[in-house]
Protein backbone atom coordinates (compact mmCIF):
# COMPACT_ATOMS: atom_id res chain seq x y z
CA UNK A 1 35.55 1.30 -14.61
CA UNK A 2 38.53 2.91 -12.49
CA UNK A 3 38.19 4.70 -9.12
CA UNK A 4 37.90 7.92 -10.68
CA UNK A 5 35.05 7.32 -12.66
CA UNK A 6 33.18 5.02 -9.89
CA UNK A 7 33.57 8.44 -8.18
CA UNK A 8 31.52 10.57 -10.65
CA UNK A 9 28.64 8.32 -11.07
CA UNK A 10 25.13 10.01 -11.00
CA UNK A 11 24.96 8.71 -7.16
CA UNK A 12 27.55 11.05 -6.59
CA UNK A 13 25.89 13.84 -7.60
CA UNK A 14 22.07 13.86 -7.63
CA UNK A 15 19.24 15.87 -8.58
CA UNK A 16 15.75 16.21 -7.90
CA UNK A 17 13.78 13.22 -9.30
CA UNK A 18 11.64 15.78 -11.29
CA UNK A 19 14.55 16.47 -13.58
CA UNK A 20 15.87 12.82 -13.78
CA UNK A 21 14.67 11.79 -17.38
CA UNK A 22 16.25 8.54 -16.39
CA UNK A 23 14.43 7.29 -14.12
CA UNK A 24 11.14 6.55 -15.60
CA UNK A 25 12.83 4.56 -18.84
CA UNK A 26 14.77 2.49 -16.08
CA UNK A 27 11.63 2.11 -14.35
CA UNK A 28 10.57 0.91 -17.43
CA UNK A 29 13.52 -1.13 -18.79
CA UNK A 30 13.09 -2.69 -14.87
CA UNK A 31 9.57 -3.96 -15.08
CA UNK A 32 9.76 -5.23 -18.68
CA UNK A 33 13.56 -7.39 -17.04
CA UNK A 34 11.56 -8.62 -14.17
CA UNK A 35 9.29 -11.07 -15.16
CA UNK A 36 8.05 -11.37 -11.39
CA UNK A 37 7.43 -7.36 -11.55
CA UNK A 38 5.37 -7.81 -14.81
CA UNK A 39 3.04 -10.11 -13.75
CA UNK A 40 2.35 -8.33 -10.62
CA UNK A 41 2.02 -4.87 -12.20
CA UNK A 42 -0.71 -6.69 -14.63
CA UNK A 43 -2.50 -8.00 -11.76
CA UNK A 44 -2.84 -4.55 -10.20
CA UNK A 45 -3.95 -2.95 -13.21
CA UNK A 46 -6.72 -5.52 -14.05
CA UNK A 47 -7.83 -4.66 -10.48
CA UNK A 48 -7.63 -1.08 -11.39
CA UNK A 49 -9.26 -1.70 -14.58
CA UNK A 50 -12.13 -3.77 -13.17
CA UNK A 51 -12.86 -1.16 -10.60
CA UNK A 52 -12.95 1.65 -12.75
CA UNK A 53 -15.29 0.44 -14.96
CA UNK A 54 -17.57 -1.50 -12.73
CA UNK A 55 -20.59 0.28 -13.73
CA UNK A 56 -19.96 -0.45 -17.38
CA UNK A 57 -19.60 -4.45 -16.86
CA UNK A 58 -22.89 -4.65 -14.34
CA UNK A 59 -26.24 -3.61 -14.89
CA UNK A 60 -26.88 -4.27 -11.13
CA UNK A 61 -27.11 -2.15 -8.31
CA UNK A 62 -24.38 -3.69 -5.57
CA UNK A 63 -26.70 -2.08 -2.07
CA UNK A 64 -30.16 -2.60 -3.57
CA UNK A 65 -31.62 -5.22 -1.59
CA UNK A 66 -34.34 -7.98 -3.43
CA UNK A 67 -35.56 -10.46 -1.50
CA UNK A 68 -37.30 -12.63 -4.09
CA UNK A 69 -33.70 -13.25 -5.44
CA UNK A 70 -31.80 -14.27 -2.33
CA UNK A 71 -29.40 -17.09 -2.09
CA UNK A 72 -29.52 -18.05 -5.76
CA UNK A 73 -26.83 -19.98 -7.22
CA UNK A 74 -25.20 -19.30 -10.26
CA UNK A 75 -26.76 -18.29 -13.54
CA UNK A 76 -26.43 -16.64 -16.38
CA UNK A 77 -28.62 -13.88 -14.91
CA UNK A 78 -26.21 -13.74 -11.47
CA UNK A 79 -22.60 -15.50 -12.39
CA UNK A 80 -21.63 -15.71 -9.01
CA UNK A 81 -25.13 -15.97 -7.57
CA UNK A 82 -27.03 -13.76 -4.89
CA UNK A 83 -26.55 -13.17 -1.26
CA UNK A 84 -29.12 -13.40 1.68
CA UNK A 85 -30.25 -10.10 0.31
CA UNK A 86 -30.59 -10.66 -3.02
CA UNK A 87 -27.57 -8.49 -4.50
CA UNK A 88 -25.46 -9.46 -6.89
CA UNK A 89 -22.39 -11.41 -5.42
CA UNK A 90 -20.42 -10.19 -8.84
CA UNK A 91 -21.58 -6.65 -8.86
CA UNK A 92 -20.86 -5.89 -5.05
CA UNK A 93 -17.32 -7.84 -6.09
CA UNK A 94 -16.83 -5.64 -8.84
CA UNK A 95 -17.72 -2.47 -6.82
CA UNK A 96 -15.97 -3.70 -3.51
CA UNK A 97 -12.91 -3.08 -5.66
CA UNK A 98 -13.50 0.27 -5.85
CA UNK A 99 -13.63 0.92 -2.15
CA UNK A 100 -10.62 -1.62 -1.63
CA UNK A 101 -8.26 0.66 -3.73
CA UNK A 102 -9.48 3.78 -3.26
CA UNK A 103 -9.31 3.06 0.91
CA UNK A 104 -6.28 1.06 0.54
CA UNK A 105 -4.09 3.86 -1.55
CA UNK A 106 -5.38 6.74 0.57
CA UNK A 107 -4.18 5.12 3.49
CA UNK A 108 -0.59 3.75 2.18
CA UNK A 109 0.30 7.40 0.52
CA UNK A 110 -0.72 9.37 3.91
CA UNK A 111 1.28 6.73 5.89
CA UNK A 112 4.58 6.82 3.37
CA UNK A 113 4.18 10.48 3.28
CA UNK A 114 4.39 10.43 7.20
CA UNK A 115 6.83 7.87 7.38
CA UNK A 116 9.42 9.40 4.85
CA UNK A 117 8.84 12.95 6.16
CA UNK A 118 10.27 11.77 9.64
CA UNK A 119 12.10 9.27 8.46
CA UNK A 120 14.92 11.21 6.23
CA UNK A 121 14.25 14.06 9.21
CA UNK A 122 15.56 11.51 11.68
CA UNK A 123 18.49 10.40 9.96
CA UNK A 124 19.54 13.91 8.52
CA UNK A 125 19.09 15.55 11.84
CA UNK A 126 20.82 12.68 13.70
CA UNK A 127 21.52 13.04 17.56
CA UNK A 128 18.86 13.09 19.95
CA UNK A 129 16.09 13.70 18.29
CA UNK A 130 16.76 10.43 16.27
CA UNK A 131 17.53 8.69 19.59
CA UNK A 132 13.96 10.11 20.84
CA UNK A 133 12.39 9.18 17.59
CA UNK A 134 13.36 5.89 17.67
CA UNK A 135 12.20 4.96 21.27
CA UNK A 136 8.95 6.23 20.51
CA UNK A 137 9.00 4.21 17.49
CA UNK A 138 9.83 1.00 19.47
CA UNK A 139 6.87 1.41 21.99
CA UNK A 140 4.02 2.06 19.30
CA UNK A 141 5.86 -1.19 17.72
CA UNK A 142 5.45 -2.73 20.48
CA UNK A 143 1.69 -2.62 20.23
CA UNK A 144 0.27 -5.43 17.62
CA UNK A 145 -1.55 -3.83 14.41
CA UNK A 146 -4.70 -5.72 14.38
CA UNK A 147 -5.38 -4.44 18.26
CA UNK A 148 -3.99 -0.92 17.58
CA UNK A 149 -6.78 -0.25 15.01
CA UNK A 150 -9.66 -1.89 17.00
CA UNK A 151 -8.65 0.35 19.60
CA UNK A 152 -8.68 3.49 17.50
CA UNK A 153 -11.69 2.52 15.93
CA UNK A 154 -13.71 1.39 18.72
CA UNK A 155 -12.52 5.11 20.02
CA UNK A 156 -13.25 7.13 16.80
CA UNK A 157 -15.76 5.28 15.57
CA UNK A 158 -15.81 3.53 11.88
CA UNK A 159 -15.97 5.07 8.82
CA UNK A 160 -13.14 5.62 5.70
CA UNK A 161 -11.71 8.63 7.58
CA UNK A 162 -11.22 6.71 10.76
CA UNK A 163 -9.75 3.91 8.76
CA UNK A 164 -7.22 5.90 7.17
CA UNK A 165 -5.99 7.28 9.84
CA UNK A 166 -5.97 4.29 12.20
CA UNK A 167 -3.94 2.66 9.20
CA UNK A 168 -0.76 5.68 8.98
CA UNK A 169 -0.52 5.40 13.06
CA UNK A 170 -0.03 1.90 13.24
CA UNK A 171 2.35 1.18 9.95
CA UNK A 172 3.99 4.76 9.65
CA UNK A 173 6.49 3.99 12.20
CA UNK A 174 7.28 0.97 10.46
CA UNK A 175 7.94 2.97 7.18
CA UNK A 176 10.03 5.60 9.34
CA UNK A 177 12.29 2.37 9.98
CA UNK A 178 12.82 1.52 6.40
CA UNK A 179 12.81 5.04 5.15
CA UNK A 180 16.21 6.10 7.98
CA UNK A 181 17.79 3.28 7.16
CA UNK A 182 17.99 4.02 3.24
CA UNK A 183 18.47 7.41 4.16
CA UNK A 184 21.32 7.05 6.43
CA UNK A 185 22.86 5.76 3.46
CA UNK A 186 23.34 8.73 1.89
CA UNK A 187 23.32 11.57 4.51
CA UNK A 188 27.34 10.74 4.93
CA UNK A 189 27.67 11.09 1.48
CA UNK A 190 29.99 14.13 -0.14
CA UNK A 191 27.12 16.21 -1.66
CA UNK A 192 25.04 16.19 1.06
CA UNK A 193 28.12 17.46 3.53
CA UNK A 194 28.64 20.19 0.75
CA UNK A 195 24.76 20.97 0.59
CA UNK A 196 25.02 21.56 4.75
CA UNK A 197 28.41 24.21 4.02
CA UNK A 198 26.36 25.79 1.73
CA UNK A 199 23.58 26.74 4.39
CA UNK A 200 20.94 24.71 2.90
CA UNK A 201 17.60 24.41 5.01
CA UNK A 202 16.71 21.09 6.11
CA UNK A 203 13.74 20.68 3.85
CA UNK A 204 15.79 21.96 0.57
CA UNK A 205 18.13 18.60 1.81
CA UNK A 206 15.62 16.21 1.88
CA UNK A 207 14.18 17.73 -1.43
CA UNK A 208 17.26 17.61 -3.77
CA UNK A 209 19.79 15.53 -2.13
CA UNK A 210 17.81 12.64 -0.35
CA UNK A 211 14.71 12.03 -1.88
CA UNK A 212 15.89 11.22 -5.18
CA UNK A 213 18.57 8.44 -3.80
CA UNK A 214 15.93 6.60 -2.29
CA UNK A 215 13.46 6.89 -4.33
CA UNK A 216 13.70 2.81 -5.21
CA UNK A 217 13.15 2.12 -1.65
CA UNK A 218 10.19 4.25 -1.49
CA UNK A 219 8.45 2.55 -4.73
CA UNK A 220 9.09 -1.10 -3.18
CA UNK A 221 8.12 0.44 0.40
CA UNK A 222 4.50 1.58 -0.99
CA UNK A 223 4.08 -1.98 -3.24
CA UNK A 224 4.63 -4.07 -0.07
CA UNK A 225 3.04 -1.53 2.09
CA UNK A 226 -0.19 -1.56 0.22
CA UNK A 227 -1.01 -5.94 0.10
CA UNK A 228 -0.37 -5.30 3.56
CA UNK A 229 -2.89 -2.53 4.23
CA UNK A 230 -5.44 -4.03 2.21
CA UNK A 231 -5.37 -7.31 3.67
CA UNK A 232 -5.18 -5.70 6.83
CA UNK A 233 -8.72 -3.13 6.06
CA UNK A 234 -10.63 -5.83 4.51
CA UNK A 235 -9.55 -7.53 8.13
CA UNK A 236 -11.33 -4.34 9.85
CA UNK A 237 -14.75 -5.12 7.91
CA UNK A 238 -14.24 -8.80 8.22
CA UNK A 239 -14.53 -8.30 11.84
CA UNK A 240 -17.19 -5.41 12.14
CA UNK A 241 -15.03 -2.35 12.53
CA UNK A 242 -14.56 -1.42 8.87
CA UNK A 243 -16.94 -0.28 6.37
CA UNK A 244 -20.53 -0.13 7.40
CA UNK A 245 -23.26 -2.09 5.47
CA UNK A 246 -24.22 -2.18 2.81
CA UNK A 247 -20.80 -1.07 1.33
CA UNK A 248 -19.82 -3.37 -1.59
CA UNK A 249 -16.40 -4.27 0.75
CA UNK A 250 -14.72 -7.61 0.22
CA UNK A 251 -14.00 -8.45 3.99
CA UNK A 252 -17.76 -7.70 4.90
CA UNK A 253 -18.94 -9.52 1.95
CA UNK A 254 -17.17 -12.78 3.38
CA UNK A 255 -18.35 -11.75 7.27
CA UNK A 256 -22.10 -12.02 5.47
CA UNK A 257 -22.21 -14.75 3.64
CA UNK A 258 -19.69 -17.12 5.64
CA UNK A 259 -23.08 -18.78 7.33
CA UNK A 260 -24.48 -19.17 3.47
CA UNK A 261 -21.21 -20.55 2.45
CA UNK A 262 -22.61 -24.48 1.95
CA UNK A 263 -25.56 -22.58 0.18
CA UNK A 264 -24.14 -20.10 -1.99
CA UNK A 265 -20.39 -20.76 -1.55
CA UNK A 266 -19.57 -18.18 -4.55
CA UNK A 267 -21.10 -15.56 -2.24
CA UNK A 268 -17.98 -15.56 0.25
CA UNK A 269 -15.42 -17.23 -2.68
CA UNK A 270 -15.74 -14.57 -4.80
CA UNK A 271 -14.34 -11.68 -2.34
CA UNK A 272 -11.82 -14.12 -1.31
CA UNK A 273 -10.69 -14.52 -4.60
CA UNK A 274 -10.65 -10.72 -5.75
CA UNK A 275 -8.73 -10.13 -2.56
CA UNK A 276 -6.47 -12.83 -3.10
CA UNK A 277 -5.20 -11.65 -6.43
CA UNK A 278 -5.09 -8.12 -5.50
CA UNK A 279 -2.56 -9.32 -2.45
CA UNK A 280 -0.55 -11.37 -4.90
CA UNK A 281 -0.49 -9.18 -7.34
CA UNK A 282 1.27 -6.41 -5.23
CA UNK A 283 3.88 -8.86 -3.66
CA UNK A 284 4.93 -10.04 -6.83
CA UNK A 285 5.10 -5.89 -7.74
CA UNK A 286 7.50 -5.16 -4.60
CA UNK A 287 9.45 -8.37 -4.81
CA UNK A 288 10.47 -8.17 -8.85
CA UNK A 289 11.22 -4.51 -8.33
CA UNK A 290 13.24 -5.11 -4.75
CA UNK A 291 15.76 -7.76 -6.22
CA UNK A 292 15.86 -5.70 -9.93
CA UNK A 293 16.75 -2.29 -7.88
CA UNK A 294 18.47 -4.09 -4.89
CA UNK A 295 16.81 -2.59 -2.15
CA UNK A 296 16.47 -5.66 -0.28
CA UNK A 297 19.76 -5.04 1.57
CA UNK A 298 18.43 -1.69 2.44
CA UNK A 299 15.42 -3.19 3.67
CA UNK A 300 17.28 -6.33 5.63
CA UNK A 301 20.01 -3.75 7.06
CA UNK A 302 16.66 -1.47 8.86
């Protein structure tokens, strides 16, 4: 390829994702070269699966409490046993799915939202506002994760809400890192300089110009983002500040039943597992589809 035609590549002129027919066949093409991206995509949609049709594959209720069933071991009746209360270990693990995804992807689209929205801001805008941006940045860094959300939710109180919200404080500035540093990639670029002549709004920038070139980075951001968030809500419940009994939730299943564990060790294993996989399953997601788009340079020079 000469200069000339390195030049006129589609990088050199964008357009809005919406009208790049490209992208989802390279998506495509991506996940089906990455054998690492594969397997992790299939692990997230058996999750996905398995959650969605929970009621279908149990006839058990996963809060209904039965006492005359408690700590059984497994059976054909209960595969994975009963708890101290007599539920279901399966069924609650089946459920507790539900409320691990639909938490866990609230949270990590609210916080990428945030995080790209003053992310590309910063690095279009430049000067001292990104200067200011970035020092505030650095001090609610400064603070570790696990303590930042114990403090919000001792302060707010627990619930799914309070959850979500504790989750886009304490990681959006870390996504606002990532996000500036793809974007400052291409705000020097020709189009966007020619976008700015034109009189373009700020928004209209980050809409048509921006957004589109980093789209890769964004798609890896929210993979890696979201093991992260779950592990880091099923933490929450482990630990009493997350979902409230008796909510199906894997990290409060293993806080209950980690006294039973000699008894009924399926009780607590089970969770474990389910979160286990889940975790995996999105790391090997982001990591296949960082080294097949290359955005781990993007990521290592944040």
């Amino acid at each position: 390829m000469t200069t000339l035609e390195a030049a006129s590549t589609p990088a050199a002129a964008p357009v809005p994702s919406a009208a790049r027919p490209g992208f989802a066949r390279r998506t495509w093409r991506t996940v089906r070269s990455s054998r690492t991206a594969s397997i992790g995509l299939a692990v997230v949609a058996v999750h996905i699966v398995v959650a969605a049709l929970a009621p279908l594959l149990t006839t058990y209720s996963p809060t209904a409490n039965d006492a005359s069933h408690a700590l059984l071991g497994s059976s054909w009746s209960h595969w994975a046993g009963t708890d101290q209360y007599g539920r279901d270990v399966l069924t609650r693990v089946l459920y507790g799915g539900r409320y691990a995804l639909g938490v866990s992807v609230t949270a990590t689209v609210l916080t990428l939202a945030v995080g790209t929205l003053l992310g590309c801001v910063a690095a279009l805008r430049g000067g001292w506002l990104d200067d200011l941006m970035m020092r505030v940045l650095d001090a609610v860094l400064a603070v570790p994760s696990i303590l930042a959300l114990l403090v919000i939710v001792t302060a707010l109180g627990a619930g799914s809400g309070v959850i979500v919200l504790a989750v886009t404080v304490v990681y959006a500035p870390q996504v606002v890192r990532v996000v500036r540093g793809a974007a400052l990639a291409v705000v020097p670029a020709d189009y966007v300089t020619a976008a700015r002549a034109r009189g373009e709004s700020t928004w209209a920038i980050l809409r048509r110009e921006i957004l589109p070139n980093i789209t890769d980075v964004l798609c890896v951001e929210f993979a890696m983002r979201a093991s992260w968030v779950v592990l880091l809500i099923s933490s929450l419940s482990f630990l009493g500040f997350g979902a409230n009994p008796p909510t199906p939730d894997w990290g409060l299943m293993v806080s209950e039943n980690r006294t039973a564990i000699t008894v009924v060790p399926m009780a607590s294993l089970a969770p474990i597992i389910a979160l286990a996989t889940l975790v995996v399953g999105l790391n090997l997601a982001a990591d296949g589809l960082s080294k097949a788009w290359g955005v781990d340079r993007i990521r290592e020079g944040s």
